[in-house]
Protein backbone atom coordinates (compact mmCIF):
# COMPACT_ATOMS: atom_id res chain seq x y z
CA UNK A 1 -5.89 68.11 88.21
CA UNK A 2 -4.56 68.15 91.61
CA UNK A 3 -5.55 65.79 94.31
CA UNK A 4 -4.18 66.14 98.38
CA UNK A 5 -1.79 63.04 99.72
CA UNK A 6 -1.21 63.68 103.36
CA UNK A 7 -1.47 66.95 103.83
CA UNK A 8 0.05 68.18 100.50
CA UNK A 9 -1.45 68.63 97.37
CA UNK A 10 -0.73 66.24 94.41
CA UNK A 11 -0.95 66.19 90.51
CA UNK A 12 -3.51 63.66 89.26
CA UNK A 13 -2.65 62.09 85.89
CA UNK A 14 -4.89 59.73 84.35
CA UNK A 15 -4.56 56.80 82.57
CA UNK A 16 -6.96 54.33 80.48
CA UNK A 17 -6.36 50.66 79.35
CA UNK A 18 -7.43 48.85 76.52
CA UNK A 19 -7.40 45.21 76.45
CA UNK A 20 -7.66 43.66 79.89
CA UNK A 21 -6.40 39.98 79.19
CA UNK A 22 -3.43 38.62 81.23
CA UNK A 23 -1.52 41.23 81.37
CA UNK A 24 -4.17 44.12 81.61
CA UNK A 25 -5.09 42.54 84.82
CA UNK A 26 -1.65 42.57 86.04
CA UNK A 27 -1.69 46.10 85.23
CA UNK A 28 -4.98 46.62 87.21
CA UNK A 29 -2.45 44.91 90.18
CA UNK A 30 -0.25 47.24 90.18
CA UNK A 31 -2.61 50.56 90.45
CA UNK A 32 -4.31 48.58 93.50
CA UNK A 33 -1.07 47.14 95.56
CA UNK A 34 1.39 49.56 94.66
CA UNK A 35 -0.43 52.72 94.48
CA UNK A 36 0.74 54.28 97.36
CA UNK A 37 4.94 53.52 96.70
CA UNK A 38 4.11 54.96 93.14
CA UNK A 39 2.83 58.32 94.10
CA UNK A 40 5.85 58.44 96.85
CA UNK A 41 8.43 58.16 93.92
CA UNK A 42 6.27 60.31 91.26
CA UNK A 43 5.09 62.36 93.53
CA UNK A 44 1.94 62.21 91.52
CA UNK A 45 -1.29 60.32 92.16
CA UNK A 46 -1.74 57.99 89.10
CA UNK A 47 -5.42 57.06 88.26
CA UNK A 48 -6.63 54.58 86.56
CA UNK A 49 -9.79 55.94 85.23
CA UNK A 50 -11.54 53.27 82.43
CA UNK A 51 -10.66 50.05 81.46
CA UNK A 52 -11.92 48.80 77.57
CA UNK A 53 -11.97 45.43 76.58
CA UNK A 54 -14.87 43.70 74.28
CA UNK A 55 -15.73 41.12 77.24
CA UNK A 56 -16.20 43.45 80.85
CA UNK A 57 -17.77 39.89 82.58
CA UNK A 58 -14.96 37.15 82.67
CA UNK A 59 -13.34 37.41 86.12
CA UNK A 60 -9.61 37.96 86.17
CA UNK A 61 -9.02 37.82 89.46
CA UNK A 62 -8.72 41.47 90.29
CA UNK A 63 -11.76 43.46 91.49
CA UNK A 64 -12.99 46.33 89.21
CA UNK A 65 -15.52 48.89 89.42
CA UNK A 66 -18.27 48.34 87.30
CA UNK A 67 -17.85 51.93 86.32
CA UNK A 68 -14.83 51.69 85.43
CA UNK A 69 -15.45 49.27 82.60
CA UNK A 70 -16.24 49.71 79.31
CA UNK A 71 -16.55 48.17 75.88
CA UNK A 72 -16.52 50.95 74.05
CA UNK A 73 -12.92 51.90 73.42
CA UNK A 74 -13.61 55.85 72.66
CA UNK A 75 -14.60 56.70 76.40
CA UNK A 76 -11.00 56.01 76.26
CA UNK A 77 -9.54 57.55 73.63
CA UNK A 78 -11.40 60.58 73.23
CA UNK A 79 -11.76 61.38 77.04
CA UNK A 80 -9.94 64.40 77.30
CA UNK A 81 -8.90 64.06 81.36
CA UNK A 82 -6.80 61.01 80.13
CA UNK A 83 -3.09 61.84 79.62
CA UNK A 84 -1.92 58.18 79.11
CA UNK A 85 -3.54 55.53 76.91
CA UNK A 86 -1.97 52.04 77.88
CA UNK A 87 -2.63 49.45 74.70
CA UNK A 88 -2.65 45.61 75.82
CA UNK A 89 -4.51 43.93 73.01
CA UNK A 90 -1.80 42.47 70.48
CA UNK A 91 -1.84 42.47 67.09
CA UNK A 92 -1.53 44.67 64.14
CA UNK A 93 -5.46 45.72 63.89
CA UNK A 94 -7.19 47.14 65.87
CA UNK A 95 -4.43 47.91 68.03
CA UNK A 96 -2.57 50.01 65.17
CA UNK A 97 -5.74 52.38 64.76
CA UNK A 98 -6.53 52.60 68.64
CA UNK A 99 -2.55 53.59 69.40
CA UNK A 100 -2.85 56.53 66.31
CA UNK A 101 -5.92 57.83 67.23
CA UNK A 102 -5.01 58.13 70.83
CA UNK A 103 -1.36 59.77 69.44
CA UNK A 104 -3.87 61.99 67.26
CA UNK A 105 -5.54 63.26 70.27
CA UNK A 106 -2.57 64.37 71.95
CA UNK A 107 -1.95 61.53 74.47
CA UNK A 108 0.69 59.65 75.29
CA UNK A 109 1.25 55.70 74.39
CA UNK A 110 2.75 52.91 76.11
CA UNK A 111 2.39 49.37 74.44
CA UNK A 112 3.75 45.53 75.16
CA UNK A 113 2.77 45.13 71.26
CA UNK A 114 5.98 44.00 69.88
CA UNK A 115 4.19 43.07 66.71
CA UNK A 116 2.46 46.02 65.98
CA UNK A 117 6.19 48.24 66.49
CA UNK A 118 7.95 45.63 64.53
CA UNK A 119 5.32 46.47 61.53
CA UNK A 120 4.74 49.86 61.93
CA UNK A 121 6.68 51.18 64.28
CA UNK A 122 8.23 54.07 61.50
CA UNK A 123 4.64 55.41 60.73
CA UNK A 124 3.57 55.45 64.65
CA UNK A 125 6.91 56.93 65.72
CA UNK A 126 6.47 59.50 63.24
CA UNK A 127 3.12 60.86 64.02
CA UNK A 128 4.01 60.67 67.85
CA UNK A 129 7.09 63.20 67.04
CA UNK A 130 4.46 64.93 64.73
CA UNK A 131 2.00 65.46 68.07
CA UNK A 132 5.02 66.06 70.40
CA UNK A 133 3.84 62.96 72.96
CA UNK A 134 5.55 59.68 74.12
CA UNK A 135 5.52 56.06 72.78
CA UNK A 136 7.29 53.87 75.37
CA UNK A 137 7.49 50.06 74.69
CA UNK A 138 9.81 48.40 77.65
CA UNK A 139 6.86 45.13 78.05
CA UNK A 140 7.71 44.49 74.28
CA UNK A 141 10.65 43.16 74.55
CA UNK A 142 12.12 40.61 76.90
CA UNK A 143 9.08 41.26 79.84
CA UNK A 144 10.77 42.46 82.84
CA UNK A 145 14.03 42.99 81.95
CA UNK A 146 14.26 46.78 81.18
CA UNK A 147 16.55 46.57 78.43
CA UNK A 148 14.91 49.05 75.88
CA UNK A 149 15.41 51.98 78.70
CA UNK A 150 18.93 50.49 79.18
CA UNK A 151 19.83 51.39 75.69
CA UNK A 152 18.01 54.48 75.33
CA UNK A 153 18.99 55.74 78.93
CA UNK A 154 21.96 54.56 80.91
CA UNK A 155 24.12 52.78 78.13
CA UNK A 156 23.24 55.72 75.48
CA UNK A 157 26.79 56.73 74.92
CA UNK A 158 28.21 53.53 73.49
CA UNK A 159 27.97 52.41 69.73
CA UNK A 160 26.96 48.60 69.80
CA UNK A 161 28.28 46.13 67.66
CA UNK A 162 26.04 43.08 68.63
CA UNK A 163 23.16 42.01 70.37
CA UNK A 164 22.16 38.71 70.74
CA UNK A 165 19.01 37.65 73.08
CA UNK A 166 16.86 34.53 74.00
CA UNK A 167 13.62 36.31 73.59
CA UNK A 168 10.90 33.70 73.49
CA UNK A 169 9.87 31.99 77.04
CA UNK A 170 7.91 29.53 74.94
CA UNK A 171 11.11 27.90 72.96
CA UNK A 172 13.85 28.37 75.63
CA UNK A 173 11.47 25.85 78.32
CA UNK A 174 11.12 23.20 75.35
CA UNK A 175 14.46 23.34 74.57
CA UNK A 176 15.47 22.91 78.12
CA UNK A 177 13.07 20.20 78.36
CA UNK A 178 14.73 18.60 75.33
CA UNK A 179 18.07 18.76 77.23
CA UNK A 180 16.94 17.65 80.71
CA UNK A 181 14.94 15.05 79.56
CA UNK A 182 16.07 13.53 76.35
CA UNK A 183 12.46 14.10 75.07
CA UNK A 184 11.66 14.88 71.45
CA UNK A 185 9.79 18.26 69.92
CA UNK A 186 6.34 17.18 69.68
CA UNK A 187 6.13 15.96 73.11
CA UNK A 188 7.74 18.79 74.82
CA UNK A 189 5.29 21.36 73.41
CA UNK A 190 1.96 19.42 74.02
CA UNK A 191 3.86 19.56 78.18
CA UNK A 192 4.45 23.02 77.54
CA UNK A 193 0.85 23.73 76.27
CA UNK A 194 -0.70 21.58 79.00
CA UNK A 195 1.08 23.98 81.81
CA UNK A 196 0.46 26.98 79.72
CA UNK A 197 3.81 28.10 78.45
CA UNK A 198 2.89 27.73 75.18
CA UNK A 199 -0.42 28.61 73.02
CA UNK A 200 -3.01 26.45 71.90
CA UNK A 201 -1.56 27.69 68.61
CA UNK A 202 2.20 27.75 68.84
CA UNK A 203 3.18 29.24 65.56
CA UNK A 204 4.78 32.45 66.32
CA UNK A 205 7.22 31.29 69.26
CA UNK A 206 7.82 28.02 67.53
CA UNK A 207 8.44 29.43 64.38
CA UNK A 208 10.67 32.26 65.67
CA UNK A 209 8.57 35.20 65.08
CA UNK A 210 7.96 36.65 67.88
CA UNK A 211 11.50 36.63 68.31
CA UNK A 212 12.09 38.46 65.35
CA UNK A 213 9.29 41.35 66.22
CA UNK A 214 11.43 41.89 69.18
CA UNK A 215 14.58 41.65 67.31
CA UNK A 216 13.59 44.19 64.56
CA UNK A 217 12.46 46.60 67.72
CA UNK A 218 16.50 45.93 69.03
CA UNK A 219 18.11 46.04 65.76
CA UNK A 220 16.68 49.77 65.37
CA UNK A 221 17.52 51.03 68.85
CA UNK A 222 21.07 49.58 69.11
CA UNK A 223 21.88 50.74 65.22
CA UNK A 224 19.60 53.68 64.66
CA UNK A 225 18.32 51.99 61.58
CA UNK A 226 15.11 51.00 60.17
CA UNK A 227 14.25 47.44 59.83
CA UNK A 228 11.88 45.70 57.40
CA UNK A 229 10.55 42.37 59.24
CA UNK A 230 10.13 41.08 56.50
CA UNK A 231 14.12 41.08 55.65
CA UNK A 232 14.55 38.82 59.37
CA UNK A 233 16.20 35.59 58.37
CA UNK A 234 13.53 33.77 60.94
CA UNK A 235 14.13 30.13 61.93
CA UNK A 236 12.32 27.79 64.34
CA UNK A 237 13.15 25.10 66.79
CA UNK A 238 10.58 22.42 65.16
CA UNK A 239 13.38 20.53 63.33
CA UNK A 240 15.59 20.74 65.96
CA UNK A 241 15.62 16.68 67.51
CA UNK A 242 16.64 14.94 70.65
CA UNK A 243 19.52 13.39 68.73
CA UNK A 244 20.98 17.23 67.70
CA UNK A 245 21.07 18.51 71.41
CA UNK A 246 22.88 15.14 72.70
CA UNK A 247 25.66 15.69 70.04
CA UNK A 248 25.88 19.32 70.38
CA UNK A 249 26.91 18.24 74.46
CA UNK A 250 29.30 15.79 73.40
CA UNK A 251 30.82 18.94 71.76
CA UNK A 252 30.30 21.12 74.62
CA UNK A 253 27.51 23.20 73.75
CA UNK A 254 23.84 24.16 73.93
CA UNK A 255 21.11 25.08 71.53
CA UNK A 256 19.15 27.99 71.80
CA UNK A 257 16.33 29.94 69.74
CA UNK A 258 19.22 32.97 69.33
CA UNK A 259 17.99 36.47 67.86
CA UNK A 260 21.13 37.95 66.74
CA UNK A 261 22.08 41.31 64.96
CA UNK A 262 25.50 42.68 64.57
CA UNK A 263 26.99 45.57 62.87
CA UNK A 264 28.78 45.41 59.72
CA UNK A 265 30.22 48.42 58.59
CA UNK A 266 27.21 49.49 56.70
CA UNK A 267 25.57 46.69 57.10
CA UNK A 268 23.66 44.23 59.46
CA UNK A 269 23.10 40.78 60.46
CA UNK A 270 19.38 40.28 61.56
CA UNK A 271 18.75 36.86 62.21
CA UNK A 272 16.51 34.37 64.35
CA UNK A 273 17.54 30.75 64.52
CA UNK A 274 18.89 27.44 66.42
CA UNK A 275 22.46 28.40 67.48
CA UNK A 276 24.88 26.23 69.47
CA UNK A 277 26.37 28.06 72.00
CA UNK A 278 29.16 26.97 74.13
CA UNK A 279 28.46 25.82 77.87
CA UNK A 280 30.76 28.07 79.08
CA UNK A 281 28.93 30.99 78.28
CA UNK A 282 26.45 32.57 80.50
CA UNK A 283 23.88 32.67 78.10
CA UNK A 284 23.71 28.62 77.93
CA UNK A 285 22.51 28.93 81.45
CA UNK A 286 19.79 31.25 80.87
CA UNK A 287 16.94 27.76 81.29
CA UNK A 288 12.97 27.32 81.37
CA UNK A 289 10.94 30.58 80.48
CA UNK A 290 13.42 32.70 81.14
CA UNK A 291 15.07 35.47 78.71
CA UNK A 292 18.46 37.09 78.44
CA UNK A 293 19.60 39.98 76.15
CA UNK A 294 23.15 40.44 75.54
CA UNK A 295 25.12 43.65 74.62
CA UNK A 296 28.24 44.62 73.25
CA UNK A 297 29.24 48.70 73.35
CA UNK A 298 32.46 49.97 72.59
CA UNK A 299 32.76 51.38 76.44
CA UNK A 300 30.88 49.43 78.31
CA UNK A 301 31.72 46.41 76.67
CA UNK A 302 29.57 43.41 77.35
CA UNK A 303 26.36 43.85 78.79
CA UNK A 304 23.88 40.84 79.61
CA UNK A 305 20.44 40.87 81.88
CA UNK A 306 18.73 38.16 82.57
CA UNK A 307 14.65 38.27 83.67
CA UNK A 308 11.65 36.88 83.43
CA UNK A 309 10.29 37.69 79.27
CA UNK A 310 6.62 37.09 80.04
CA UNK A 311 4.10 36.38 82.47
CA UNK A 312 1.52 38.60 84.09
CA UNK A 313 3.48 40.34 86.58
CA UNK A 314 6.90 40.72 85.10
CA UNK A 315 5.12 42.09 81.92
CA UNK A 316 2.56 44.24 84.18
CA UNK A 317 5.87 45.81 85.86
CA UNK A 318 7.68 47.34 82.76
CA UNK A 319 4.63 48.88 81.39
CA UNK A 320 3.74 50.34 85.00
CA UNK A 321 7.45 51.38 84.77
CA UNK A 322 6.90 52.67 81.38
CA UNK A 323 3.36 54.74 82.54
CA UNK A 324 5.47 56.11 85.35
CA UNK A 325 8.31 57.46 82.63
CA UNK A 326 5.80 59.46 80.74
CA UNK A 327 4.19 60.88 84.06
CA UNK A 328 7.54 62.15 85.33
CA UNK A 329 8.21 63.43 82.18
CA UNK A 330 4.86 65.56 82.08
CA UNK A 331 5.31 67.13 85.10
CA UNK A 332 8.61 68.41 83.97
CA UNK A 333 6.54 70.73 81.26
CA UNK A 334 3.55 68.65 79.77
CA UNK A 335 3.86 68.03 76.44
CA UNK A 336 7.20 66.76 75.00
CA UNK A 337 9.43 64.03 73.99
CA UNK A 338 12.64 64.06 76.34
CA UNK A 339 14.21 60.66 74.58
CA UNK A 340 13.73 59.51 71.09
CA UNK A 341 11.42 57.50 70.55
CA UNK A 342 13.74 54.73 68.95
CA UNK A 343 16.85 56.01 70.66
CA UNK A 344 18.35 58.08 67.89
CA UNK A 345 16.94 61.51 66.23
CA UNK A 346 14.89 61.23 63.67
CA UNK A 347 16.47 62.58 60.70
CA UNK A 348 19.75 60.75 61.85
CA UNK A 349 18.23 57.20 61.48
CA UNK A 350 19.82 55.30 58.55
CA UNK A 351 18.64 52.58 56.68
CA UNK A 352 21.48 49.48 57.12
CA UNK A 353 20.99 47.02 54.89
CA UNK A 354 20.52 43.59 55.79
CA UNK A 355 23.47 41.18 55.01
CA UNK A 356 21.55 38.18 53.10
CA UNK A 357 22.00 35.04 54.73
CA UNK A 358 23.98 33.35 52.07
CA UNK A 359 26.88 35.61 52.97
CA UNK A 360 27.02 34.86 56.80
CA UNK A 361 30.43 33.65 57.98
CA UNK A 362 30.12 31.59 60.95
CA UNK A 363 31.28 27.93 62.29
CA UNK A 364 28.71 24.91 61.51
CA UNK A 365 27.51 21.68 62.75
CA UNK A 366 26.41 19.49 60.47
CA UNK A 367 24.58 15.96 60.37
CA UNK A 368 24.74 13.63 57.98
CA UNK A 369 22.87 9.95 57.85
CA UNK A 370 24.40 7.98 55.71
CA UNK A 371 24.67 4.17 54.89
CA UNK A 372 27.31 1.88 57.22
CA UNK A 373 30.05 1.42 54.31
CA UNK A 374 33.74 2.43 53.80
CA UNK A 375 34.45 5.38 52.03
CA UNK A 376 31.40 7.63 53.13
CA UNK A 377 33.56 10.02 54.78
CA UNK A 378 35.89 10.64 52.05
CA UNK A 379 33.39 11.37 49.95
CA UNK A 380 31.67 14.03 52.20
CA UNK A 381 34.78 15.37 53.19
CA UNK A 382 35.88 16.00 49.57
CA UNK A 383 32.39 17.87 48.59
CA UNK A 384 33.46 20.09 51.51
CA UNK A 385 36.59 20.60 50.70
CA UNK A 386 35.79 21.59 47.27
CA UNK A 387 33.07 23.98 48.96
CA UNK A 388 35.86 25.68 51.10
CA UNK A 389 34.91 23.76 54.22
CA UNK A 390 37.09 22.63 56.62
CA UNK A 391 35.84 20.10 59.16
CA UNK A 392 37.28 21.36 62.55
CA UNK A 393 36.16 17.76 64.33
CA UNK A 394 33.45 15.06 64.21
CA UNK A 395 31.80 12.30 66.17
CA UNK A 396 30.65 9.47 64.27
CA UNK A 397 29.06 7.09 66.49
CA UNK A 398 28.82 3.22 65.67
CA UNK A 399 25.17 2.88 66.38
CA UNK A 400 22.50 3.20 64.06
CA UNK A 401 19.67 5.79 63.80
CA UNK A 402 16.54 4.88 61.86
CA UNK A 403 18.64 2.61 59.73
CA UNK A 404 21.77 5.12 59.31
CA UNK A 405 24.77 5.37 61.20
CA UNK A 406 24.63 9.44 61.61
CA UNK A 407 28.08 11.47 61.17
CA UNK A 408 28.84 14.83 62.95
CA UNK A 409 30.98 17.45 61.71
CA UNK A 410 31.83 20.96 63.40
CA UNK A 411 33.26 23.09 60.81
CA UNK A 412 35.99 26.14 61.11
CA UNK A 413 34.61 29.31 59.70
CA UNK A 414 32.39 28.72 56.45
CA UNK A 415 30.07 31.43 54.11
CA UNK A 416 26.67 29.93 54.64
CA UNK A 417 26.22 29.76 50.18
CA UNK A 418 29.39 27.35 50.34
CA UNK A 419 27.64 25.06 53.16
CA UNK A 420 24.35 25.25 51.77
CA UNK A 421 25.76 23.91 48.41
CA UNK A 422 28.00 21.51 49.80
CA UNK A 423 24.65 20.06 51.34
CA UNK A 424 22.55 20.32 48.43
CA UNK A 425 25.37 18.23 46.12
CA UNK A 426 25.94 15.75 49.26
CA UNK A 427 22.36 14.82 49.92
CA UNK A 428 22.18 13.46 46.00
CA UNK A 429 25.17 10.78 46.89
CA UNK A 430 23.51 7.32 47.30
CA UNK A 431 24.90 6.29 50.21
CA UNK A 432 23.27 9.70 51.99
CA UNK A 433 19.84 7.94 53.73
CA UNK A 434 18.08 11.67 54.67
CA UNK A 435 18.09 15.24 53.88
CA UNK A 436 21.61 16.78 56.16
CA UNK A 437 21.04 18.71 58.99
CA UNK A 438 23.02 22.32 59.65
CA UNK A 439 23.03 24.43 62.97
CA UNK A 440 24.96 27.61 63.21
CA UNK A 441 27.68 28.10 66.33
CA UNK A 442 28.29 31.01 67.85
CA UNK A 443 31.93 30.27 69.57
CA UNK A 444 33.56 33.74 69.53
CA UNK A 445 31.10 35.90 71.53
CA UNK A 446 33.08 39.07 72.27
């Protein structure tokens, strides 16, 4: 369809939403304020035609046709005028069998769902290639900052060797609460709950798993590999305390909720967890809500953006960006797929294996409370030592904590099985009061 724009005429392409929560209504924004600049860079008129959610009466602060609402989700995906079927409802169900039947009838995808790609990403990337449309996914990762069309488009040449990001909003503000303030866990999230950065149930930031649904989508674009979720090593922040992030300073670093996945020869490292990272490094400025990914290509070297993850209108602005992709690309010849899906060809994606945890090599700090008497040290340091573990430098302050004076070791380079053990045979001394604490470093970013 063709519609006239000042004197000249204009192809119309239509697009429908599904789920019109937070983001849907940011969406909805972005048709209404922006309309005009869009069609003067696509040089297309973009319509928003329906809109499906299960509750059409809730306000969201953006005015909506009452026509152009609808709770039944097929006016959306089996109207044939719409060329673009925008998914913003989260989850795995129903938002798997909306995206497949709207693939099956020939239109094109775009989805923030970084849960539903993490999952079953292979099976909807394959019937997409099947039908010859798009699937773009920039709002699933890190919000506004474009990095999946970085690494698909402008830094496509370069093998990668790491990524590392701060991916979850929710963690990165408590932990920079923790540091500002001084204030424990539990009473950072009930402040980040009461303002709204973080869910009345918390477990998926928290818990590091909606880091690792945006790691697995990372780990398959930057490695051409697929990735079982499931095989994530997937950490939270709830253990980390007060007392960790004031020692990790006196050692000159910060702790962040890290996703990180490096290449191995034929193997990977896909991991979410606390990770002390030096203050030096730009990513232990990245504070508050915000999110940074950070890339390492064989040209270009290292690459790091920094942008808003979440939030109504960064979100709202990569999928419009994402919409405005597949539009360009269908006036170039219709149906199509110009870029891979998931950045490589199909029948050239591998499957990497996942180095198990238990064979990372990194450096460690590590937290011990034990009882105020001589000879404690020697006898940790000895388990260590017979463990391979060599202590690189340690604080051990005079004051006591909960009724134990707590000792803090950095390690040089250790296999994770060796401190794991070491831990296991020094919490069974007598003079050990708790269970030991660990917290993987990353020192030598490239």
């Amino acid at each position: 369809m063709t519609h006239a724009v000042k004197g000249r005429v204009m192809k119309q392409i239509k697009a429908g939403l599904i789920g019109f929560g937070t983001i849907g209504a940011g969406v909805v924004k972005v048709f209404q304020h922006n309309g005009p600049v869009i069609a003067d860079r696509l040089g297309a008129q973009l319509e928003l035609v329906k809109i499906a959610d299960l509750d059409i009466t809730t306000e969201r602060g953006v005015s909506v046709a009452p026509g152009q609402l609808t709770t039944d989700v097929e006016e959306i995906l089996a109207n044939p005028e719409i060329d673009i079927v925008i998914e913003l409802i989260g989850g795995y169900e129903p938002a798997r069998t909306f995206v497949l039947k709207a693939i099956a009838n020939g239109k094109h995808v775009v989805t923030a769902n970084k849960a539903l790609l993490a999952v079953h990403g292979e099976e909807i990337f394959a019937a997409a290639s099947k039908q010859g449309v798009d699937v773009y996914f920039e709002a699933a990762v890190a919000g506004g900052i474009p990095i999946i069309s970085s690494i698909k488009e402008n830094l496509c040449a370069n093998q990668f060797s790491s990524v590392l990001g701060i991916l979850n909003g929710t963690c990165n503000y408590i932990l920079t609460r923790m540091t500002q303030a001084g204030d424990d866990f539990a009473d950072v999230l009930k402040a980040a709950q009461d303002l709204g950065y973080a869910e009345a149930d918390p477990t998926f930031d928290v818990e590091g798993i909606d880091a690792a649904h945006k790691l697995a989508i990372l780990l398959s674009i930057c490695f051409g590999t697929r990735v079982n979720f499931a095989d994530i090593s997937t950490e939270g922040i709830g253990n980390i305390s007060s007392l960790d992030i004031q020692f990790a300073e006196q050692f000159g670093y910060k702790i962040k909720l890290l996703a990180i996945g490096k290449r191995d020869g034929d193997s990977i490292e896909a991991r979410v967890h606390p990770t002390m990272i030096p203050l030096y490094h730009p990513l232990a400025d990245v504070e508050g809500v915000f999110n940074a990914v950070r890339l390492v290509g064989d040209f270009v070297g290292p690459s790091m953006q920094i942008g808003y993850g979440a939030g109504m209108e960064a979100t709202a602005s990569a999928v419009m960006g994402d919409v405005m992709a597949i539009a360009r690309n269908m006036q170039l010849g219709g149906k199509g797929v110009r870029t891979p899906a998931m950045a490589y060809c199909a029948d050239k994606v591998s499957q990497l294996a996942i180095k198990p945890m238990a064979e990372i090599v990194t450096q460690y700090y590590l937290r011990f409370a034990a009882n105020d008497q001589p000879g404690v040290l020697a006898q940790i340091s000895t388990i260590l030592g017979n463990h391979h573990i060599s202590i690189a430098s340690m604080i051990q302050p005079e004051r006591q904590v909960g009724g134990a004076v707590p000792i803090v070791v950095l390690t040089h380079e250790a296999m994770e099985d060796h401190i794991v053990k070491a831990l296991a045979e020094i919490d069974k001394l007598a003079v050990i009061k708790e269970q030991s604490r660990f917290i993987r470093i990353e020192s030598e970013l490239e």
